[in-house]
PDB file of N, CA and C in Angstrom:
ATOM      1  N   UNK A   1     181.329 122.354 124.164  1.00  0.00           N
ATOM      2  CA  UNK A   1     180.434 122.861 123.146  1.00  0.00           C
ATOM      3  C   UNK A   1     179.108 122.125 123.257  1.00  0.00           C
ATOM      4  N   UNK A   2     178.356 122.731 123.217  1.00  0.00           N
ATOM      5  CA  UNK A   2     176.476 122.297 123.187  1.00  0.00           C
ATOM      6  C   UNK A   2     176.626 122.197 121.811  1.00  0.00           C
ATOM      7  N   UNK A   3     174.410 122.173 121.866  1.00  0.00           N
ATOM      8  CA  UNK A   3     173.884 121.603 120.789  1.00  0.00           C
ATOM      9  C   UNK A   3     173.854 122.739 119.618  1.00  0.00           C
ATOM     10  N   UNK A   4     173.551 122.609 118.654  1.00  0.00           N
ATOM     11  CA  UNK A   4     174.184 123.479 117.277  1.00  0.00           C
ATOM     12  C   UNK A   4     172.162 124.259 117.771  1.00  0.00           C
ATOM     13  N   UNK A   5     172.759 125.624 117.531  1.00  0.00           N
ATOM     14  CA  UNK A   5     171.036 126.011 117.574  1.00  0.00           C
ATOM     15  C   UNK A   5     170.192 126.691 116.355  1.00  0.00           C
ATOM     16  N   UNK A   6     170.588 125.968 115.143  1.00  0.00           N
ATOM     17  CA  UNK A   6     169.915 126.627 113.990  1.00  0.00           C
ATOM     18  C   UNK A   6     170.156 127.776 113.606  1.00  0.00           C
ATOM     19  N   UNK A   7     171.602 128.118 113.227  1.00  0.00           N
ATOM     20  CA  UNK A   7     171.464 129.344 112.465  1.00  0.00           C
ATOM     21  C   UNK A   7     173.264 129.220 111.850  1.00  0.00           C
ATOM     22  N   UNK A   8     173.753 129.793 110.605  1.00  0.00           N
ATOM     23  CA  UNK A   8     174.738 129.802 110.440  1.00  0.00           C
ATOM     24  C   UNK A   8     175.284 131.289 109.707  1.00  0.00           C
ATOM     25  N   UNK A   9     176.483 131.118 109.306  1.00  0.00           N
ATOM     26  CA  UNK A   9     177.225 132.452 108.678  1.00  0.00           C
ATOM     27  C   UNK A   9     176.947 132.550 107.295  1.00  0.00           C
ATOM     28  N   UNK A  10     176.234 133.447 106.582  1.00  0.00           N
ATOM     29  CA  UNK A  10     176.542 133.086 104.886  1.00  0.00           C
ATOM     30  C   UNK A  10     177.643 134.459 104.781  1.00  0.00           C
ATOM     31  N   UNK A  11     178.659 133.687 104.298  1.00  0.00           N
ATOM     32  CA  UNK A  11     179.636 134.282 104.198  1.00  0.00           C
ATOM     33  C   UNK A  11     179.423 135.128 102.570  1.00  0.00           C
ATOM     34  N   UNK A  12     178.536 134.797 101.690  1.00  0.00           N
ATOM     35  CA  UNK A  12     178.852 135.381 100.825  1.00  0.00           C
ATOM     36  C   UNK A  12     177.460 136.765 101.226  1.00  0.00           C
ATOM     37  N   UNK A  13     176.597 136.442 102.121  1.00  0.00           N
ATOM     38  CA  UNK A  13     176.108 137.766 102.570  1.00  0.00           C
ATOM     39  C   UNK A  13     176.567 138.257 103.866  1.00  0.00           C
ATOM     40  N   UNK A  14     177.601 138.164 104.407  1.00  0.00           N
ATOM     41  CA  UNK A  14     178.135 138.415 105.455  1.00  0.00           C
ATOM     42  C   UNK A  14     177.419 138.410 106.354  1.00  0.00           C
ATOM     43  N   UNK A  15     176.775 137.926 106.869  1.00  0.00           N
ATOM     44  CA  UNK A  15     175.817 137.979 108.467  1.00  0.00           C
ATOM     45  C   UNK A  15     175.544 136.622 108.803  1.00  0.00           C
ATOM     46  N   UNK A  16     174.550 136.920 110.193  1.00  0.00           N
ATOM     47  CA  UNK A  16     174.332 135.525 110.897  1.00  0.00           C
ATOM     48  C   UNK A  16     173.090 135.181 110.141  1.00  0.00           C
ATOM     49  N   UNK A  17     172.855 133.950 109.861  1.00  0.00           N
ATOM     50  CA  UNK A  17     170.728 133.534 109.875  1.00  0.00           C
ATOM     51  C   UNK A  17     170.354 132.698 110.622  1.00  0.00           C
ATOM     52  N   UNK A  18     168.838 132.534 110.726  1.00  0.00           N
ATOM     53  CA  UNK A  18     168.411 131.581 111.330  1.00  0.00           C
ATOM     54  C   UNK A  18     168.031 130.939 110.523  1.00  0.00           C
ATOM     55  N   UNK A  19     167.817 129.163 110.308  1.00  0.00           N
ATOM     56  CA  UNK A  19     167.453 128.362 109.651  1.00  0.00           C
ATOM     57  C   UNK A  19     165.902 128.801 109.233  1.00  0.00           C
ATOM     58  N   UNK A  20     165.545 128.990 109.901  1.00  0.00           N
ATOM     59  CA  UNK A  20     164.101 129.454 109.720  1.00  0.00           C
ATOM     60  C   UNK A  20     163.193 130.875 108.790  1.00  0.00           C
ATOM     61  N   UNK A  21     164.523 131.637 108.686  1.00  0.00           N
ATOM     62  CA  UNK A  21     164.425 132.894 107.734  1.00  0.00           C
ATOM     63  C   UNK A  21     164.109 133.800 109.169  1.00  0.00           C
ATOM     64  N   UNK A  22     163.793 133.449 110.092  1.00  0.00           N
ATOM     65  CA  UNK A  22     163.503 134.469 111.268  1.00  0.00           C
ATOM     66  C   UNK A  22     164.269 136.034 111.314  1.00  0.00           C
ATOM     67  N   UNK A  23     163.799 137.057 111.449  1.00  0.00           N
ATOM     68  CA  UNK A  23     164.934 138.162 111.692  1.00  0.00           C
ATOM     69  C   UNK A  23     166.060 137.932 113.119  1.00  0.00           C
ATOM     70  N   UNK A  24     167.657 138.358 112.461  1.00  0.00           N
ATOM     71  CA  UNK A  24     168.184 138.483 113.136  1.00  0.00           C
ATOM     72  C   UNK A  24     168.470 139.203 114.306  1.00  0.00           C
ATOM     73  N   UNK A  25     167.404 139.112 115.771  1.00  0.00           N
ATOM     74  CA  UNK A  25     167.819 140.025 116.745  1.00  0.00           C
ATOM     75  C   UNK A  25     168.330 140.145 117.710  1.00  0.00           C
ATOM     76  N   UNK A  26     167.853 139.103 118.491  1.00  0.00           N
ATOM     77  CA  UNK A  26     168.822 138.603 119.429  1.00  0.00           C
ATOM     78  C   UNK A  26     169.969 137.886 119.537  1.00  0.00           C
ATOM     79  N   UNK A  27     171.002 138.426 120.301  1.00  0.00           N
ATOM     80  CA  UNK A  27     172.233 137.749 120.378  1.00  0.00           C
ATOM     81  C   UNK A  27     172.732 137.061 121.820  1.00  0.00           C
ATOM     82  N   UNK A  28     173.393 136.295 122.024  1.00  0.00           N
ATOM     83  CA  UNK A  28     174.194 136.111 123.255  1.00  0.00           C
ATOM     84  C   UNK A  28     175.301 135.395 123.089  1.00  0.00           C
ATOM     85  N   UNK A  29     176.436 136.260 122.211  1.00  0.00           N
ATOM     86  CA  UNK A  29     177.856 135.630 122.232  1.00  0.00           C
ATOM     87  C   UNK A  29     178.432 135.740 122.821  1.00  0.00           C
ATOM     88  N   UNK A  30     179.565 134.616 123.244  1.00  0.00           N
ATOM     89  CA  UNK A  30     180.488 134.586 124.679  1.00  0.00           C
ATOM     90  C   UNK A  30     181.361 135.862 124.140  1.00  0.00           C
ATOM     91  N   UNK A  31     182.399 136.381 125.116  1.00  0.00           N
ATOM     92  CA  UNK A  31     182.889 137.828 124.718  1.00  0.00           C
ATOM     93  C   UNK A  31     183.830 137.589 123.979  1.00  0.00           C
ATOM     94  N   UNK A  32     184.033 138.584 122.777  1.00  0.00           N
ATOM     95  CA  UNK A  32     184.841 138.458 121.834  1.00  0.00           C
ATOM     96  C   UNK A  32     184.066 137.563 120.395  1.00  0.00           C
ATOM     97  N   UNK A  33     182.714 136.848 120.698  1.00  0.00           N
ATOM     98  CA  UNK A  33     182.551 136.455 119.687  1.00  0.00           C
ATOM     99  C   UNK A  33     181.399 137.185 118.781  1.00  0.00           C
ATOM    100  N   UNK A  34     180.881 136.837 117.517  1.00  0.00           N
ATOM    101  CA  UNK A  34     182.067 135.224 117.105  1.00  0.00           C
ATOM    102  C   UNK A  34     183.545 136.048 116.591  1.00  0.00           C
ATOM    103  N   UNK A  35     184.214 134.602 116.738  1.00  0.00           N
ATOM    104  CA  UNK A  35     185.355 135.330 116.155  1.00  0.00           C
ATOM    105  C   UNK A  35     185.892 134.831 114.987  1.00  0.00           C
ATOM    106  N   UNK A  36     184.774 134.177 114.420  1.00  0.00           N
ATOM    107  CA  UNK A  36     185.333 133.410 112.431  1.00  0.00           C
ATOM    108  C   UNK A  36     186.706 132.554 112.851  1.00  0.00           C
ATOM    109  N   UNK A  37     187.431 131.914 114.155  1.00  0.00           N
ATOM    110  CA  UNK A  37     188.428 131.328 113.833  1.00  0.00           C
ATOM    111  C   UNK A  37     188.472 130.079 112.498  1.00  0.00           C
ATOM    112  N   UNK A  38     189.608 130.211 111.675  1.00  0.00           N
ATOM    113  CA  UNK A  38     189.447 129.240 110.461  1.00  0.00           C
ATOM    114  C   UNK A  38     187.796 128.540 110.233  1.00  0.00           C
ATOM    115  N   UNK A  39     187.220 130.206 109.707  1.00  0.00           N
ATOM    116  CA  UNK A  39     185.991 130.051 108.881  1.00  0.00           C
ATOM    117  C   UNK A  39     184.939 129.342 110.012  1.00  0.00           C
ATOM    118  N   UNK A  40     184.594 129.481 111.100  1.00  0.00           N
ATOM    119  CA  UNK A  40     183.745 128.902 111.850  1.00  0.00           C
ATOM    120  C   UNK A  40     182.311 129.510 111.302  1.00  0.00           C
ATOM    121  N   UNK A  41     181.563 128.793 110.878  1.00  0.00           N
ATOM    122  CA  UNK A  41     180.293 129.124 110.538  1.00  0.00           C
ATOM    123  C   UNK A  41     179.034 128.729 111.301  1.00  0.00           C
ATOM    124  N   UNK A  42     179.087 127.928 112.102  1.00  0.00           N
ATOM    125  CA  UNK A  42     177.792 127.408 113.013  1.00  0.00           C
ATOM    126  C   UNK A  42     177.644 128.054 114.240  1.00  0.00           C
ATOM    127  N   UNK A  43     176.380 128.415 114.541  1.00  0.00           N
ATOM    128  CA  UNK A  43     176.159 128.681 116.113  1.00  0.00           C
ATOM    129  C   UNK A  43     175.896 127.811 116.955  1.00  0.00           C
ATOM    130  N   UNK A  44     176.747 127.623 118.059  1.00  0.00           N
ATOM    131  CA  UNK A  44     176.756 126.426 119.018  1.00  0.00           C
ATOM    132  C   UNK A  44     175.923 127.090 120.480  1.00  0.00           C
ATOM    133  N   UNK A  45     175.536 126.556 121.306  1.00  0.00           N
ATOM    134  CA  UNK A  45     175.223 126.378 122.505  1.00  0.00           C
ATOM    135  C   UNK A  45     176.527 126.231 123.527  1.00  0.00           C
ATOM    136  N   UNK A  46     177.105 127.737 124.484  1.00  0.00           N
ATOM    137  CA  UNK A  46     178.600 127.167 124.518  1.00  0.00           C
ATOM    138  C   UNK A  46     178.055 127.715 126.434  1.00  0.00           C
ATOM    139  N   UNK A  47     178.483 126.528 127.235  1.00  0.00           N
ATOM    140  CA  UNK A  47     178.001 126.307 128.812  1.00  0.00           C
ATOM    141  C   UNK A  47     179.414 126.067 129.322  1.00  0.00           C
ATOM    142  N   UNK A  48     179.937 126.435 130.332  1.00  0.00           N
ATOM    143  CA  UNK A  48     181.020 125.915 131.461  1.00  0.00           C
ATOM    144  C   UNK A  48     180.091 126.370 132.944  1.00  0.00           C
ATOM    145  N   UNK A  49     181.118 125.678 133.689  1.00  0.00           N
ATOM    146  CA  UNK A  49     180.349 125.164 135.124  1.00  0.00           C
ATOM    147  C   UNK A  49     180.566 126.855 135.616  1.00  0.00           C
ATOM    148  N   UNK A  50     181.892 127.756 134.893  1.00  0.00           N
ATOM    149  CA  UNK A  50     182.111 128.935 135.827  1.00  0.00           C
ATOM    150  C   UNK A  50     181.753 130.314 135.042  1.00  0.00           C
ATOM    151  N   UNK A  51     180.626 129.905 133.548  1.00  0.00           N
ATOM    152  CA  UNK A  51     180.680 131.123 132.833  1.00  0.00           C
ATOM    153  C   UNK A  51     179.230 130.854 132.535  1.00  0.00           C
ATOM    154  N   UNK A  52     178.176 131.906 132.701  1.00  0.00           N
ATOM    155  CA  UNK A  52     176.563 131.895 132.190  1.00  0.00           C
ATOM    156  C   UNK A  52     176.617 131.580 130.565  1.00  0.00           C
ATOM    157  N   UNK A  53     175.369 130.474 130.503  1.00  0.00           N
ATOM    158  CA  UNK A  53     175.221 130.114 129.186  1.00  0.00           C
ATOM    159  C   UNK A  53     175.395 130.931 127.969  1.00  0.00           C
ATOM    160  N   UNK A  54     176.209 131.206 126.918  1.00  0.00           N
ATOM    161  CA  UNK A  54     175.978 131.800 126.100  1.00  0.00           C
ATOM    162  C   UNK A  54     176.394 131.473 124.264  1.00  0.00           C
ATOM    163  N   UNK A  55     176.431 131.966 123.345  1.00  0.00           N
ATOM    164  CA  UNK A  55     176.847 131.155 122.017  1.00  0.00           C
ATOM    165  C   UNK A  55     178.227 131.381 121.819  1.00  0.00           C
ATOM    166  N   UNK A  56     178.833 130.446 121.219  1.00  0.00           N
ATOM    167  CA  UNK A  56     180.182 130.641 119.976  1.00  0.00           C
ATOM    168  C   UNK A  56     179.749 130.093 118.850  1.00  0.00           C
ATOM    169  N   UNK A  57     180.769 130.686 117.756  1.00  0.00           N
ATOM    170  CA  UNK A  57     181.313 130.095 116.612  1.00  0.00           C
ATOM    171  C   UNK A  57     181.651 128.976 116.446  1.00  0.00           C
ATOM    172  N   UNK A  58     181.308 128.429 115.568  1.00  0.00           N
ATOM    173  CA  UNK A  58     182.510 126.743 115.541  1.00  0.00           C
ATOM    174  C   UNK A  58     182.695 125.941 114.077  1.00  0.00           C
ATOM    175  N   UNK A  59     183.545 125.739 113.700  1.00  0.00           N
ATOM    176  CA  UNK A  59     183.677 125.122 112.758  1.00  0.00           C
ATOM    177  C   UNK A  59     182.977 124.102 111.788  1.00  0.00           C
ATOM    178  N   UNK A  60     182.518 123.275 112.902  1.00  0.00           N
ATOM    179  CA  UNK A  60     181.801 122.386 112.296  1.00  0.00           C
ATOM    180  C   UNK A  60     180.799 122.015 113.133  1.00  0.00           C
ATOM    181  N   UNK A  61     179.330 121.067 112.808  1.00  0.00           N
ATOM    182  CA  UNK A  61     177.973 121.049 113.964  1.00  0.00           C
ATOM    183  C   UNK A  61     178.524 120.115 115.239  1.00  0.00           C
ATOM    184  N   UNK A  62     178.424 120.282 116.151  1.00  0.00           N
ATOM    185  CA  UNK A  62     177.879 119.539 117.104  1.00  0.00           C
ATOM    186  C   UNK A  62     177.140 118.204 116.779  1.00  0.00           C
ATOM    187  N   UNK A  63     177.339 116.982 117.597  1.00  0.00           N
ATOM    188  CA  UNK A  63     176.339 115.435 117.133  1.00  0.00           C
ATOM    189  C   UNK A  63     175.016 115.898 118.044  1.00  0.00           C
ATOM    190  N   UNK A  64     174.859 117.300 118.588  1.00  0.00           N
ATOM    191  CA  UNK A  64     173.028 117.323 118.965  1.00  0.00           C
ATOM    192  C   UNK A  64     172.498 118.542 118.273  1.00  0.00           C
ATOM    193  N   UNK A  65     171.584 118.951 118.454  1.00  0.00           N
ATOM    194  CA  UNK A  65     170.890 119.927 118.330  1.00  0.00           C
ATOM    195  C   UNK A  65     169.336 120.582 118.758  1.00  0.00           C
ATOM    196  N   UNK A  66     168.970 121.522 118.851  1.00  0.00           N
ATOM    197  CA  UNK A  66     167.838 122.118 119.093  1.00  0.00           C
ATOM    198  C   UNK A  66     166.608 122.016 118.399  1.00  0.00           C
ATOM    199  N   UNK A  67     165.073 121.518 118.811  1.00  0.00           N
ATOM    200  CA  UNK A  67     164.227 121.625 117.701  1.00  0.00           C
ATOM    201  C   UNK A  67     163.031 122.553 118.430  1.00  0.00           C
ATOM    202  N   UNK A  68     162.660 123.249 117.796  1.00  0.00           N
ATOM    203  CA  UNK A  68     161.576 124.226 118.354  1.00  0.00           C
ATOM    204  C   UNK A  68     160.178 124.106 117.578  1.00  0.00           C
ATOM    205  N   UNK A  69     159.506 123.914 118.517  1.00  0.00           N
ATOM    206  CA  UNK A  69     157.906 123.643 118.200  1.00  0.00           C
ATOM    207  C   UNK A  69     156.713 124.426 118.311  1.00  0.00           C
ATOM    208  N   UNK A  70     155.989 124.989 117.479  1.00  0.00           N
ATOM    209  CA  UNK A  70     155.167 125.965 117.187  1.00  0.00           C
ATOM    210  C   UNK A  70     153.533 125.156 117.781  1.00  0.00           C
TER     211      UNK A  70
END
């Protein structure tokens, strides 16, 4: 699991956000996701040596994360 990239689940509005209020448009979840296993709410940064970079679900943050600069 990578770095957490700013955005989570509000479960009581059912969708993804970005920390930032940004619109939700782009996606790149690994296949099948997300898949909410036991309430996973964070978007992670998810890399293996034999699968192209893409996001999962996860329970809880990651110890890094992403900062983006305007």
């Amino acid at each position: 699991m990578g770095p957490w990239l700013g955005a989570s689940y509000a479960p009581s509005e059912g969708r993804w956000q970005w920390v930032t209020g940004e619109p939700w448009i782009y996606t790149n979840w690994i296949a099948g996701g997300p898949d909410n296993l036991q309430d996973e709410e964070y978007l992670l940064y998810w890399g293996l040596d034999h699968v192209a970079p893409t996001w999962n679900d996860a329970h809880g943050l990651a110890p890094s994360y992403v900062v983006e600069y305007e």
